[in-house]
C-alpha atoms as a PDB file:
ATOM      1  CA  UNK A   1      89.811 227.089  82.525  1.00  0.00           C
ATOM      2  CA  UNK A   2      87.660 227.798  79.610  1.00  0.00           C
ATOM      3  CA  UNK A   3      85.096 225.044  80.741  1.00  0.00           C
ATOM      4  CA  UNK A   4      85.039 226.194  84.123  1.00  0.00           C
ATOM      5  CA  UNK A   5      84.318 229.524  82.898  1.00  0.00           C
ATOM      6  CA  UNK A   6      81.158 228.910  80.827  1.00  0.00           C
ATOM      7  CA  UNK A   7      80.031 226.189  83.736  1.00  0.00           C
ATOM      8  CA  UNK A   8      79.680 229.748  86.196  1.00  0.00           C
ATOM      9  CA  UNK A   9      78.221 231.400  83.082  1.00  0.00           C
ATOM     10  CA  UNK A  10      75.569 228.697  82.363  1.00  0.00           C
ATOM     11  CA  UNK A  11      75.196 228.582  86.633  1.00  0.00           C
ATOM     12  CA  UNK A  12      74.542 231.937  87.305  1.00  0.00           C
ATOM     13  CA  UNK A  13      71.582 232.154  84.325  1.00  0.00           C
ATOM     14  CA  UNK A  14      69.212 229.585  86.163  1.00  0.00           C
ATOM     15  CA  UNK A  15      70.297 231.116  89.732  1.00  0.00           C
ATOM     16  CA  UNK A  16      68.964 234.845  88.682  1.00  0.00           C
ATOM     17  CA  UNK A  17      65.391 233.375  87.485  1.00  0.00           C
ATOM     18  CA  UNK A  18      65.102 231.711  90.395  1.00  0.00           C
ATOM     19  CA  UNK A  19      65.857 234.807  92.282  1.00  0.00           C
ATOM     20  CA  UNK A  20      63.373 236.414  90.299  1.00  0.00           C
ATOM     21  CA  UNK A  21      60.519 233.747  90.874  1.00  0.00           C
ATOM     22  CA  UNK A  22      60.904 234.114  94.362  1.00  0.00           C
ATOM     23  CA  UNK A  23      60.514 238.029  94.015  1.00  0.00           C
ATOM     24  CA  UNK A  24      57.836 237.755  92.582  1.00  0.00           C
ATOM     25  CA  UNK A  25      55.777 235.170  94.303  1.00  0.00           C
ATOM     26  CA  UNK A  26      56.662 237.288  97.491  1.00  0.00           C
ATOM     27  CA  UNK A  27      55.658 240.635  96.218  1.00  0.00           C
ATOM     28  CA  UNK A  28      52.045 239.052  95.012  1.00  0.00           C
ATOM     29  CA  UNK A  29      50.884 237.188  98.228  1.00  0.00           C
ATOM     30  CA  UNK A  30      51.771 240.031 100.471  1.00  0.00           C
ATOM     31  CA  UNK A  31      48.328 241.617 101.560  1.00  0.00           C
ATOM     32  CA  UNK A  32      47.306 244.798  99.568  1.00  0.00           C
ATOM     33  CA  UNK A  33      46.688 247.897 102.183  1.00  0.00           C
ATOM     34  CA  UNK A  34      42.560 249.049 101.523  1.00  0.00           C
ATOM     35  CA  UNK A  35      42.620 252.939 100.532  1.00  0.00           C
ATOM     36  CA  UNK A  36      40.867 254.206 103.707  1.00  0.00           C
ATOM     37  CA  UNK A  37      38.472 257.383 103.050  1.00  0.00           C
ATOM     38  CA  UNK A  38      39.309 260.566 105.235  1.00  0.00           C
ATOM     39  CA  UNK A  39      36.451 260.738 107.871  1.00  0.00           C
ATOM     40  CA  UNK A  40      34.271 263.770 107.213  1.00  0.00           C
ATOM     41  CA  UNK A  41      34.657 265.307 111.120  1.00  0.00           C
ATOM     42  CA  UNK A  42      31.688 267.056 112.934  1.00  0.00           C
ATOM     43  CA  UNK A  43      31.698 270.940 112.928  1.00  0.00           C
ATOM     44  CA  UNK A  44      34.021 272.573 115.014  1.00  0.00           C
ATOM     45  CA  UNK A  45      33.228 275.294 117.401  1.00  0.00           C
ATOM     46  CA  UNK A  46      33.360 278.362 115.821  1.00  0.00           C
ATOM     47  CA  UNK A  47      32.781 276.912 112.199  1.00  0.00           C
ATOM     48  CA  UNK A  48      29.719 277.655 110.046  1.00  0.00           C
ATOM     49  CA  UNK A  49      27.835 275.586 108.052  1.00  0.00           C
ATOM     50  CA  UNK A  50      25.993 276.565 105.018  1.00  0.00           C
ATOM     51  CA  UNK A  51      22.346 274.835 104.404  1.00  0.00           C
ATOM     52  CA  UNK A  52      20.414 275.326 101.099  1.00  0.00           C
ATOM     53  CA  UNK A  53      17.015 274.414  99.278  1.00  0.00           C
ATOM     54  CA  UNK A  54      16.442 273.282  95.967  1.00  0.00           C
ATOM     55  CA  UNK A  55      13.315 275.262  94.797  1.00  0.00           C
ATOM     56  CA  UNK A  56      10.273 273.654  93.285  1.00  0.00           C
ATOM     57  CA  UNK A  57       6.986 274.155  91.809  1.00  0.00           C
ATOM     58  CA  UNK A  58       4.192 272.981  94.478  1.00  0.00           C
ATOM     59  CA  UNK A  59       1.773 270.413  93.491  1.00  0.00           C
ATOM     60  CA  UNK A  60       0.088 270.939  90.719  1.00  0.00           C
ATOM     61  CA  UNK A  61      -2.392 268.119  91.632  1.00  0.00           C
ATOM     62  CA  UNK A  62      -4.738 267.877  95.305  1.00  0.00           C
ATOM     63  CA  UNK A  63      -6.845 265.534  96.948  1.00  0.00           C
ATOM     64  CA  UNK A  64     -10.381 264.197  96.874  1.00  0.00           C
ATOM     65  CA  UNK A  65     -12.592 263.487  99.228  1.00  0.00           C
ATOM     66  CA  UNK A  66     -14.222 260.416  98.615  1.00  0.00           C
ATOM     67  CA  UNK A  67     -16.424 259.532 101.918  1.00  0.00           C
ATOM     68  CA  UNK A  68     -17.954 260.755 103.888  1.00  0.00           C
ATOM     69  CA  UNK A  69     -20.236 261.759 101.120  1.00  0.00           C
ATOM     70  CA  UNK A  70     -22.164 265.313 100.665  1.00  0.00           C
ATOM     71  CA  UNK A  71     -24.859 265.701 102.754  1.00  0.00           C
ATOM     72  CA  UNK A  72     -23.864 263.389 105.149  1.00  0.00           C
ATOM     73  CA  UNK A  73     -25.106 263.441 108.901  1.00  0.00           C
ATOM     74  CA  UNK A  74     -23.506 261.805 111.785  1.00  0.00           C
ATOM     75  CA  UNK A  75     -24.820 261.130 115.609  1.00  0.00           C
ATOM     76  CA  UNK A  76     -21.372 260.230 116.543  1.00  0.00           C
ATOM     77  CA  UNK A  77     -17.332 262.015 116.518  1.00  0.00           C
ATOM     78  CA  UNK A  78     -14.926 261.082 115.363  1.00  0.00           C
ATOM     79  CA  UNK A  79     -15.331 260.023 111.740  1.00  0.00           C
ATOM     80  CA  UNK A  80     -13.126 258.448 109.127  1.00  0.00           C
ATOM     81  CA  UNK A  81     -12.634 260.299 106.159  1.00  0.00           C
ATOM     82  CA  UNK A  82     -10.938 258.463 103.263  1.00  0.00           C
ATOM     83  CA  UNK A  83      -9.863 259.696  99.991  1.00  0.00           C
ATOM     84  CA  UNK A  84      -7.619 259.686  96.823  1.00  0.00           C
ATOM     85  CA  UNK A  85      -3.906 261.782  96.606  1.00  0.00           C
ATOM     86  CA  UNK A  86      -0.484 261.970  95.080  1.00  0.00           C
ATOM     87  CA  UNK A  87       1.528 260.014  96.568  1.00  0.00           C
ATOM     88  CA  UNK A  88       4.256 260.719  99.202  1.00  0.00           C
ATOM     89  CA  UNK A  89       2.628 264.149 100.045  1.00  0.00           C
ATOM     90  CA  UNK A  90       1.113 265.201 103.376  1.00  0.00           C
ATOM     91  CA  UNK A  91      -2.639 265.346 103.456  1.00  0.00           C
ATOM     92  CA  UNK A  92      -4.002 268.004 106.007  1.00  0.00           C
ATOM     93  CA  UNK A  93      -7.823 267.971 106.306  1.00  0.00           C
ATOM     94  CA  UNK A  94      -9.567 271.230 107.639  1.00  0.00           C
ATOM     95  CA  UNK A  95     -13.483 271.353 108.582  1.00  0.00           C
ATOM     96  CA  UNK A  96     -15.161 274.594 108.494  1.00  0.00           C
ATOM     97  CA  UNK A  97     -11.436 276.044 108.324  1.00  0.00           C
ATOM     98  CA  UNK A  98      -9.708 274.619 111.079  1.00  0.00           C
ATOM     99  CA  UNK A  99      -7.091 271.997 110.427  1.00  0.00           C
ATOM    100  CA  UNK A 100      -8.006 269.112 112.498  1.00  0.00           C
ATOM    101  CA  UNK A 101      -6.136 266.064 111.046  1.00  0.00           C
ATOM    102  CA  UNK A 102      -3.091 264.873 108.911  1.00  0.00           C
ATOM    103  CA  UNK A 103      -1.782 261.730 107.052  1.00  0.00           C
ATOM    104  CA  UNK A 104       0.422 261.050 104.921  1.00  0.00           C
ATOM    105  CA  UNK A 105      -0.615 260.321 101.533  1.00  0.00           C
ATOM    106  CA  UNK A 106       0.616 255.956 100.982  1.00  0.00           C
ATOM    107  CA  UNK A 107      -0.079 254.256  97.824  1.00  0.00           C
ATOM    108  CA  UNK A 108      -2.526 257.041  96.266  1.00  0.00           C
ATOM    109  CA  UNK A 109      -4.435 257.476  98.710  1.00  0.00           C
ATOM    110  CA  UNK A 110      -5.385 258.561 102.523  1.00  0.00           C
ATOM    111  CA  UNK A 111      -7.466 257.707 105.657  1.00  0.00           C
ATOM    112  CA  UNK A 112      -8.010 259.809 108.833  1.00  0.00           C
ATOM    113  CA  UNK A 113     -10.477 260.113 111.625  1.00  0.00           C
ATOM    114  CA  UNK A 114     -11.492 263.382 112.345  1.00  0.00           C
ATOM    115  CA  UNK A 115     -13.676 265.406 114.866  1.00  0.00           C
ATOM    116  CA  UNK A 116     -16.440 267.137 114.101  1.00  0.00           C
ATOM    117  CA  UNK A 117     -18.350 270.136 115.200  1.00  0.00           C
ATOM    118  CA  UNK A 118     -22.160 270.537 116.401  1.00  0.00           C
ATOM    119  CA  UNK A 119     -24.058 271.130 113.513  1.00  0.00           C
ATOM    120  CA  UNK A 120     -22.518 271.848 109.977  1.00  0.00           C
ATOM    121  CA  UNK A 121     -19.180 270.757 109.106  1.00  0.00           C
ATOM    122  CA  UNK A 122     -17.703 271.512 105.483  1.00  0.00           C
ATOM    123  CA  UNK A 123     -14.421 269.336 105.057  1.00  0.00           C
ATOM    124  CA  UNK A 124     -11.964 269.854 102.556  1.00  0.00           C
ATOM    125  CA  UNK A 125      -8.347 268.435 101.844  1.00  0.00           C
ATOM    126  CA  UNK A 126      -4.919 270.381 101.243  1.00  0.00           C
ATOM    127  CA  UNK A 127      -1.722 268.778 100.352  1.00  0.00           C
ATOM    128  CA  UNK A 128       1.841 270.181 100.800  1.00  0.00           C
ATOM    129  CA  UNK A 129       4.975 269.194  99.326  1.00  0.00           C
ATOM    130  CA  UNK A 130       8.057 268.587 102.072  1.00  0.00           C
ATOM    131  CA  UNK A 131       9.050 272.134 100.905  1.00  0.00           C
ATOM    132  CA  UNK A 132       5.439 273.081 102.879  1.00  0.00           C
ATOM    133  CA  UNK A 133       4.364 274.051  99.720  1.00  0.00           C
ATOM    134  CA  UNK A 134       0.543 273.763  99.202  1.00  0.00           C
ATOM    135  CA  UNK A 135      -1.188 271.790  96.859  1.00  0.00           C
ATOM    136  CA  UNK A 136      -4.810 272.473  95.120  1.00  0.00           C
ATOM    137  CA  UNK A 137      -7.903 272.688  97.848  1.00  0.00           C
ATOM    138  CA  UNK A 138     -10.140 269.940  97.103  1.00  0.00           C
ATOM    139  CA  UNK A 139     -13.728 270.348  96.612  1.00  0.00           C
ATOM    140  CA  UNK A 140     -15.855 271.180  99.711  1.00  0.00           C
ATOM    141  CA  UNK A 141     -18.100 268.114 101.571  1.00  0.00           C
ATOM    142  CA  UNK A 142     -20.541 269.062 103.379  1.00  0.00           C
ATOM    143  CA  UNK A 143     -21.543 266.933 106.652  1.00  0.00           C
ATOM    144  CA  UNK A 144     -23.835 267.277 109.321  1.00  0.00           C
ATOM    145  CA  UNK A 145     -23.126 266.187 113.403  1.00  0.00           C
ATOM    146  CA  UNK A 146     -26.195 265.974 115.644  1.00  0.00           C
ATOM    147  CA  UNK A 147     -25.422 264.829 119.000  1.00  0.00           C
ATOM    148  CA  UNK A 148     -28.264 265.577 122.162  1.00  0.00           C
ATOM    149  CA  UNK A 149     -25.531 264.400 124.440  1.00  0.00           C
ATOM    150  CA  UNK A 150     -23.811 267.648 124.126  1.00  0.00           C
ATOM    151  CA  UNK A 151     -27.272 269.528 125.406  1.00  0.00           C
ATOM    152  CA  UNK A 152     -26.987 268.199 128.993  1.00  0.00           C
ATOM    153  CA  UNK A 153     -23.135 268.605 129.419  1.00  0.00           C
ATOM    154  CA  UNK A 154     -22.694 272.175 127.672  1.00  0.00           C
ATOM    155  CA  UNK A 155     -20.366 272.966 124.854  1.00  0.00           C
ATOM    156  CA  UNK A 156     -18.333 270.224 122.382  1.00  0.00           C
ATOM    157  CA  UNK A 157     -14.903 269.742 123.234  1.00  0.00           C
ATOM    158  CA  UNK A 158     -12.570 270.710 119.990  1.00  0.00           C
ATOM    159  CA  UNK A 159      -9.069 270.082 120.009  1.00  0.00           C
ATOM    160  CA  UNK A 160      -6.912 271.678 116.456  1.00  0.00           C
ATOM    161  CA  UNK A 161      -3.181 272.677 115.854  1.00  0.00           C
ATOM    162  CA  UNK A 162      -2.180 275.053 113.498  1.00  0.00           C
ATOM    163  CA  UNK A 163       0.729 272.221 112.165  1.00  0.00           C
ATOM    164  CA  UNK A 164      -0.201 269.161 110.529  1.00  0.00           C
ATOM    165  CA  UNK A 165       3.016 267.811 110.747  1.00  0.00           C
ATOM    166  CA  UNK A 166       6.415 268.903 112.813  1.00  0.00           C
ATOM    167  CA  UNK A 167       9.799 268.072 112.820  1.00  0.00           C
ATOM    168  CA  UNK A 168      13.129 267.267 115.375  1.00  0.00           C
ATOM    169  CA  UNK A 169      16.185 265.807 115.060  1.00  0.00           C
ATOM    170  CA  UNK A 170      16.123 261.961 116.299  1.00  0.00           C
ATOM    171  CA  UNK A 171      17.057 262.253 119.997  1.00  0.00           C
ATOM    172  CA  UNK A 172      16.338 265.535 120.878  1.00  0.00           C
ATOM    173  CA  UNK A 173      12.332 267.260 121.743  1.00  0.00           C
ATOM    174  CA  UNK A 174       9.509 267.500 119.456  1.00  0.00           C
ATOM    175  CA  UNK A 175       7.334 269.757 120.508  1.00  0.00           C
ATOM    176  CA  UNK A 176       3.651 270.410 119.856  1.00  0.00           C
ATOM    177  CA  UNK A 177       1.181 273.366 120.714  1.00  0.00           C
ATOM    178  CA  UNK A 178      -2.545 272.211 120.536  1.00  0.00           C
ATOM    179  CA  UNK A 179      -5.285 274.072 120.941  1.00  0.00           C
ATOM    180  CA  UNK A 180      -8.429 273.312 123.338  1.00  0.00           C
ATOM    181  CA  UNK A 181     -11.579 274.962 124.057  1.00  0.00           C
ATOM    182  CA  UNK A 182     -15.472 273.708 125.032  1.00  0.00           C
ATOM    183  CA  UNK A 183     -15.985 271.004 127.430  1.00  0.00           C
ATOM    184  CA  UNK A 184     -15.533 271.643 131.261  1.00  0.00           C
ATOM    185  CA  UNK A 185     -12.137 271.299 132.929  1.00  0.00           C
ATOM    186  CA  UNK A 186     -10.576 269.111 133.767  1.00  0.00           C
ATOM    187  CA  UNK A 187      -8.980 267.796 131.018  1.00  0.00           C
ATOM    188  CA  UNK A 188      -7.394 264.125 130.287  1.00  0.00           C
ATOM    189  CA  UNK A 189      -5.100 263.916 127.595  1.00  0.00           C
ATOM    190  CA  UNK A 190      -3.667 260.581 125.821  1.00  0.00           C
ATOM    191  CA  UNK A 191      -1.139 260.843 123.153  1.00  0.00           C
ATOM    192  CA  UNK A 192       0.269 258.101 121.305  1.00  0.00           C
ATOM    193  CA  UNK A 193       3.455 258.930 119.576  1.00  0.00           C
ATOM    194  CA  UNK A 194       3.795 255.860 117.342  1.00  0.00           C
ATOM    195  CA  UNK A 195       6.981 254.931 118.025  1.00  0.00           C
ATOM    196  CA  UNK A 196       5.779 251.888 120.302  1.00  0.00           C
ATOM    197  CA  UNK A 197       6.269 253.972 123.045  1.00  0.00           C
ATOM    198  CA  UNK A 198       3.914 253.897 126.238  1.00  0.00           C
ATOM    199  CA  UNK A 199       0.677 256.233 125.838  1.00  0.00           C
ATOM    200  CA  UNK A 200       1.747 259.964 127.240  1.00  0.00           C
ATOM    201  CA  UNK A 201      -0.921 260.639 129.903  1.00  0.00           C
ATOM    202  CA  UNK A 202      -1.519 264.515 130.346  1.00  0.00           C
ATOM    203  CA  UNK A 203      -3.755 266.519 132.297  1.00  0.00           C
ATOM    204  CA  UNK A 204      -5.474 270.362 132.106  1.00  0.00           C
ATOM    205  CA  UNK A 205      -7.457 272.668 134.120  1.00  0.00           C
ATOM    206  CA  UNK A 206      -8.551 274.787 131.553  1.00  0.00           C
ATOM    207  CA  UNK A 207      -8.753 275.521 127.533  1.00  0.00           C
ATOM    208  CA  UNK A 208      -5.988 277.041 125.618  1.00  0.00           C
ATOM    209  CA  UNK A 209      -2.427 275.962 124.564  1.00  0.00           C
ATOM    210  CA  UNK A 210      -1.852 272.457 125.546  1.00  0.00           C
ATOM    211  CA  UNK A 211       2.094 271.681 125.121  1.00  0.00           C
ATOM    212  CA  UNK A 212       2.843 268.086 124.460  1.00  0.00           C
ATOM    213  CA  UNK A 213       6.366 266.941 123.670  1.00  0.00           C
ATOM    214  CA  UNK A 214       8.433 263.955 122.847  1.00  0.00           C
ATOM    215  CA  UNK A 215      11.969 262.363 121.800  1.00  0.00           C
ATOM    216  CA  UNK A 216      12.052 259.578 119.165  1.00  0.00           C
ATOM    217  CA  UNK A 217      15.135 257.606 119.433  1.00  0.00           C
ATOM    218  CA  UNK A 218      14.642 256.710 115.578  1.00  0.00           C
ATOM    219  CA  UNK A 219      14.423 258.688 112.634  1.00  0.00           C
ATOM    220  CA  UNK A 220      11.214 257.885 110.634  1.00  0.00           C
ATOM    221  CA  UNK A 221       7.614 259.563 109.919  1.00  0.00           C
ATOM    222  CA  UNK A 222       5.404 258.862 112.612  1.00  0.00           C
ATOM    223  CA  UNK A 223       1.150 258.669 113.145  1.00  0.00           C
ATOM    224  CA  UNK A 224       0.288 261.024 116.349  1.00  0.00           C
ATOM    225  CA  UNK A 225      -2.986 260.678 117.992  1.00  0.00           C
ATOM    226  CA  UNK A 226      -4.347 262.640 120.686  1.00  0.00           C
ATOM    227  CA  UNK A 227      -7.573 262.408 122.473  1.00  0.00           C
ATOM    228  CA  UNK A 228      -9.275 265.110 125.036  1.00  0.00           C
ATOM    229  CA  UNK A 229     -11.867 264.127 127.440  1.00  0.00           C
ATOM    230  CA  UNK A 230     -13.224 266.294 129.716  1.00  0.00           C
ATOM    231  CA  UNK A 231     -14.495 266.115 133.134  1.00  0.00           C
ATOM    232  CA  UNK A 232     -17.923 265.156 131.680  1.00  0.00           C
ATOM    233  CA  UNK A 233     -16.411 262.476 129.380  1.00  0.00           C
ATOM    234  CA  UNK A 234     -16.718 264.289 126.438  1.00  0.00           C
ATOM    235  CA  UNK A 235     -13.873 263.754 123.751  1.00  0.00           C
ATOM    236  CA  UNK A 236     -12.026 265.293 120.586  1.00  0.00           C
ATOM    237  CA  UNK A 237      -9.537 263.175 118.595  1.00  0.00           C
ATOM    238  CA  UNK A 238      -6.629 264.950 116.892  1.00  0.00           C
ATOM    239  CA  UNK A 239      -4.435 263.030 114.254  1.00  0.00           C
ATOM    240  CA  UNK A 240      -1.236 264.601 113.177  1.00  0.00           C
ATOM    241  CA  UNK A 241       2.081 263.457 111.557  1.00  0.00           C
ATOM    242  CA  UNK A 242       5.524 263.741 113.026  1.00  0.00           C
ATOM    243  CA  UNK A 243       9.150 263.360 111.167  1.00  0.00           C
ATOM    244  CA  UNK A 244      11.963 262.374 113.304  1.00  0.00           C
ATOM    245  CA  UNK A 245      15.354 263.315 111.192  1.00  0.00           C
ATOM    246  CA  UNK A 246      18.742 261.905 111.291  1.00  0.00           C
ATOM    247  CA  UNK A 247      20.497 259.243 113.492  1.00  0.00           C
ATOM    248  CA  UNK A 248      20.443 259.134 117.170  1.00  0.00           C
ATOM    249  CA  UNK A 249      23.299 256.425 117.777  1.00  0.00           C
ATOM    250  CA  UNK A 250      26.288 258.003 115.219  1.00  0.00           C
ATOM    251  CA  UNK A 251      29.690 256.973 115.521  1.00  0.00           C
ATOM    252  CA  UNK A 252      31.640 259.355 117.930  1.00  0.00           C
ATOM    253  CA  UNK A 253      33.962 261.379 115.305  1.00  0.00           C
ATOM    254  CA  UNK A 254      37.987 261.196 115.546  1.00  0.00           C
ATOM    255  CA  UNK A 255      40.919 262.660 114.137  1.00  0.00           C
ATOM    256  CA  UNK A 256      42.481 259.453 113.420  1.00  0.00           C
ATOM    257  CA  UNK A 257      41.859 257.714 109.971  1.00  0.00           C
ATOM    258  CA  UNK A 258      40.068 254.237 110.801  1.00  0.00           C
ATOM    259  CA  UNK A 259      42.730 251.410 109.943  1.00  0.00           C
ATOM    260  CA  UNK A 260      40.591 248.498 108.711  1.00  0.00           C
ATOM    261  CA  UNK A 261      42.218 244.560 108.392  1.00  0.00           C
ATOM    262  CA  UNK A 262      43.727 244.113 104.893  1.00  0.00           C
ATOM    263  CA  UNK A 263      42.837 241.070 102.570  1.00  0.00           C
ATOM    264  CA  UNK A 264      45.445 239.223 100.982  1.00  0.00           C
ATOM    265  CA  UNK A 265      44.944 239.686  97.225  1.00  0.00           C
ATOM    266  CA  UNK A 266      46.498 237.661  94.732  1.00  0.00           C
ATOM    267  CA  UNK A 267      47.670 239.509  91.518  1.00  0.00           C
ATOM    268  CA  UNK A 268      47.048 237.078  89.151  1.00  0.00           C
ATOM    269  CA  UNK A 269      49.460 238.413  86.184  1.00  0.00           C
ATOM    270  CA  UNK A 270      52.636 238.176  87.864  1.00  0.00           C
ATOM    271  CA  UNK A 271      52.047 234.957  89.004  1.00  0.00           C
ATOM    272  CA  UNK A 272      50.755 233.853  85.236  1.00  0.00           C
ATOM    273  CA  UNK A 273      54.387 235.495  84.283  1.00  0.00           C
ATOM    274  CA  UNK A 274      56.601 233.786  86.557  1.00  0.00           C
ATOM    275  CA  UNK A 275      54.445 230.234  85.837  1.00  0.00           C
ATOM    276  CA  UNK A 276      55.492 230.901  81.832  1.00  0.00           C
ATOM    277  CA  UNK A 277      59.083 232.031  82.998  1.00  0.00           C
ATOM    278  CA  UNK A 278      59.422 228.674  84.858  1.00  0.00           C
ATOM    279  CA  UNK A 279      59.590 227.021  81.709  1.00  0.00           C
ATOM    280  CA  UNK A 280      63.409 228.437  80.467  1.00  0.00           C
ATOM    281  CA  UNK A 281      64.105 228.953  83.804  1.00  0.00           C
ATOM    282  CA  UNK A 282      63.896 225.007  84.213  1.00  0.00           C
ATOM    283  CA  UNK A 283      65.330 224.152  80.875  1.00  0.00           C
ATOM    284  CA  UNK A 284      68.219 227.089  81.676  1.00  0.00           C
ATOM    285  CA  UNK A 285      68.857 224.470  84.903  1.00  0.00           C
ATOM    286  CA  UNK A 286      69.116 221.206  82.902  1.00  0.00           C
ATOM    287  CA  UNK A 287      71.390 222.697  80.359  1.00  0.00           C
ATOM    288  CA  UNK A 288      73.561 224.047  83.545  1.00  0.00           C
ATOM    289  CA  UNK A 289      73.722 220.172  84.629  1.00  0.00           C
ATOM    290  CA  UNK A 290      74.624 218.850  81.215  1.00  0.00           C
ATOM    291  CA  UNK A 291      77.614 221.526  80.846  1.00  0.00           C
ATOM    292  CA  UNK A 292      78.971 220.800  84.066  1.00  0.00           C
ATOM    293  CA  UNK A 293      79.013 216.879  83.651  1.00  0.00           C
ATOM    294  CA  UNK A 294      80.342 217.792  80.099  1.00  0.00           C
ATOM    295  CA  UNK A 295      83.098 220.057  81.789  1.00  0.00           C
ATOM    296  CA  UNK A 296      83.802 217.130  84.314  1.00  0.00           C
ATOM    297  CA  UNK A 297      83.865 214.517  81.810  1.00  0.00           C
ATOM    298  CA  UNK A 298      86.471 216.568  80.050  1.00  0.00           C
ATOM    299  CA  UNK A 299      88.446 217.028  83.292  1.00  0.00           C
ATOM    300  CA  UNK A 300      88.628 213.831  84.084  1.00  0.00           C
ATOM    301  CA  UNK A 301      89.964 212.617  80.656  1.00  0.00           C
ATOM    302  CA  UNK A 302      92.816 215.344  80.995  1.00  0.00           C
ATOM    303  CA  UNK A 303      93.611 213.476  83.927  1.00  0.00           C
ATOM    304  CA  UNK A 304      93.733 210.344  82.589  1.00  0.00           C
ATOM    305  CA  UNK A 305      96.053 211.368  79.786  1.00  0.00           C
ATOM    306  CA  UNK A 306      98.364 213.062  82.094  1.00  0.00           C
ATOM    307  CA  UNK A 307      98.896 210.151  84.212  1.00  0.00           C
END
């Protein structure tokens, strides 16, 4: 009885580890649930939402004009006028006052065609932060446009907006008041919104407010040119810069946390643990074996001496 007593003892040692082992080899192959963020919904109706601005100083630097040069004189509209400017800010160029191009300013610098008016033209450059804040006014060039076409046909055509650039949210209107005035009516207009979109055809009676409009299906800054003719083929050329913000194709918002796949993930330490607890756990087993041959050994010589 007293071998058969430590044999169960020496039994049950090896039996537990292995019980163990298995534990833990189960617990670190089972796949590890990802932590899921909470969505952030879309507002609510009836919610508010709160929108703020981070003041700061305007630009304490402006553009330069660097061609045309002063003194210039031109038979022919529109120009190109090319300069230097900080970079990333919006470059709005005026002539005798009226804004009648922007860019934005890439890589230090900026290039725009422009149109001019009959007879003296003084140019200058202004640029604005994305707060609209303005910038320095550069120094004044003074050009010079002499075209005899314009005697035959009447006035010059001139086509200005009061904003150099506008913004809309990607997928819904942008819209854009110009101004018109010389030439005789009517007008042809052909705006090219530089998204890659067809050329907007447009057509006028008379000067005034001309309302052009657009949706860009991508947010992104985008080159706008515009060209008048009139019914005598005269033309002005208007360059302006539009900002498309946000996403048009977001993911429709639900109540319901996103459940994404889990990865397996192997936990390396309890498996390192149960490798080094294998060791005992085997010589635990072999001991086991030796007692209980021992414990038979034994048995069977009782026998034998009883007989």
């Amino acid at each position: 009885m007293i071998y058969n007593t430590r044999s169960s003892a020496w039994w049950a040692l090896p039996v537990l580890a292995g019980m163990c082992l298995v534990a833990l080899l189960v617990l670190t192959t089972q796949p590890v649930s990802a932590i899921n963020p909470i969505p952030t919904p879309d507002p609510k109706p009836g919610s508010y939402g709160l929108e703020a601005t981070k003041p700061q100083p305007p630009p304490k630097v402006g553009a330069t004009i660097s061609t045309p040069g002063n003194g210039a004189a031109f038979s022919t509209s529109p120009i190109t006028v090319n300069g230097i400017c900080p970079d990333g800010l919006l470059v709005e160029v005026y002539d005798n006052g009226v804004l009648v191009g922007a860019v934005m300013c890439t890589n230090g610098s900026f290039s725009l065609q422009v149109s001019l008016f009959a007879g003296t033209n003084e140019l200058t450059a202004i640029v604005y932060d994305d707060l609209g804040q303005p910038g320095p006014v550069s120094s004044i060039v003074t050009v010079t446009y002499n075209n005899t076409q314009f005697t035959a046909f009447g006035s010059l055509v001139t086509l200005t907006s009061s904003y150099g650039r506008r913004s809309a949210a990607a997928g819904s209107e942008l819209g854009w008041p110009l101004q018109l005035s010389g030439g005789a009516g009517p007008y042809a207009f052909s705006i090219d919104w530089g998204d890659g979109a067809p050329v907007q055809l447009k057509s006028q009676s008379f000067t005034g407010v001309v309302a052009i409009a657009h949706t860009y299906k991508k947010a992104g800054i985008y080159l706008v040119n515009v060209r008048a003719t009139d019914v005598n083929g005269v033309s002005a050329f208007l360059q302006v810069v539009a900002l498309a913000n946000g996403k048009v194709d977001a993911a429709p918002s639900t109540d319901k946390i996103p459940q994404t796949k889990a990865k397996p993930e192997i936990l390396w330490l309890p498996i390192t643990l149960s490798l080094i607890l294998l060791i005992p756990a085997f010589w635990l087993g072999r001991q086991s074996q030796v007692v209980s041959l021992r414990n038979k050994m034994l048995k069977e010589r009782d026998n034998y001496k009883e007989t």
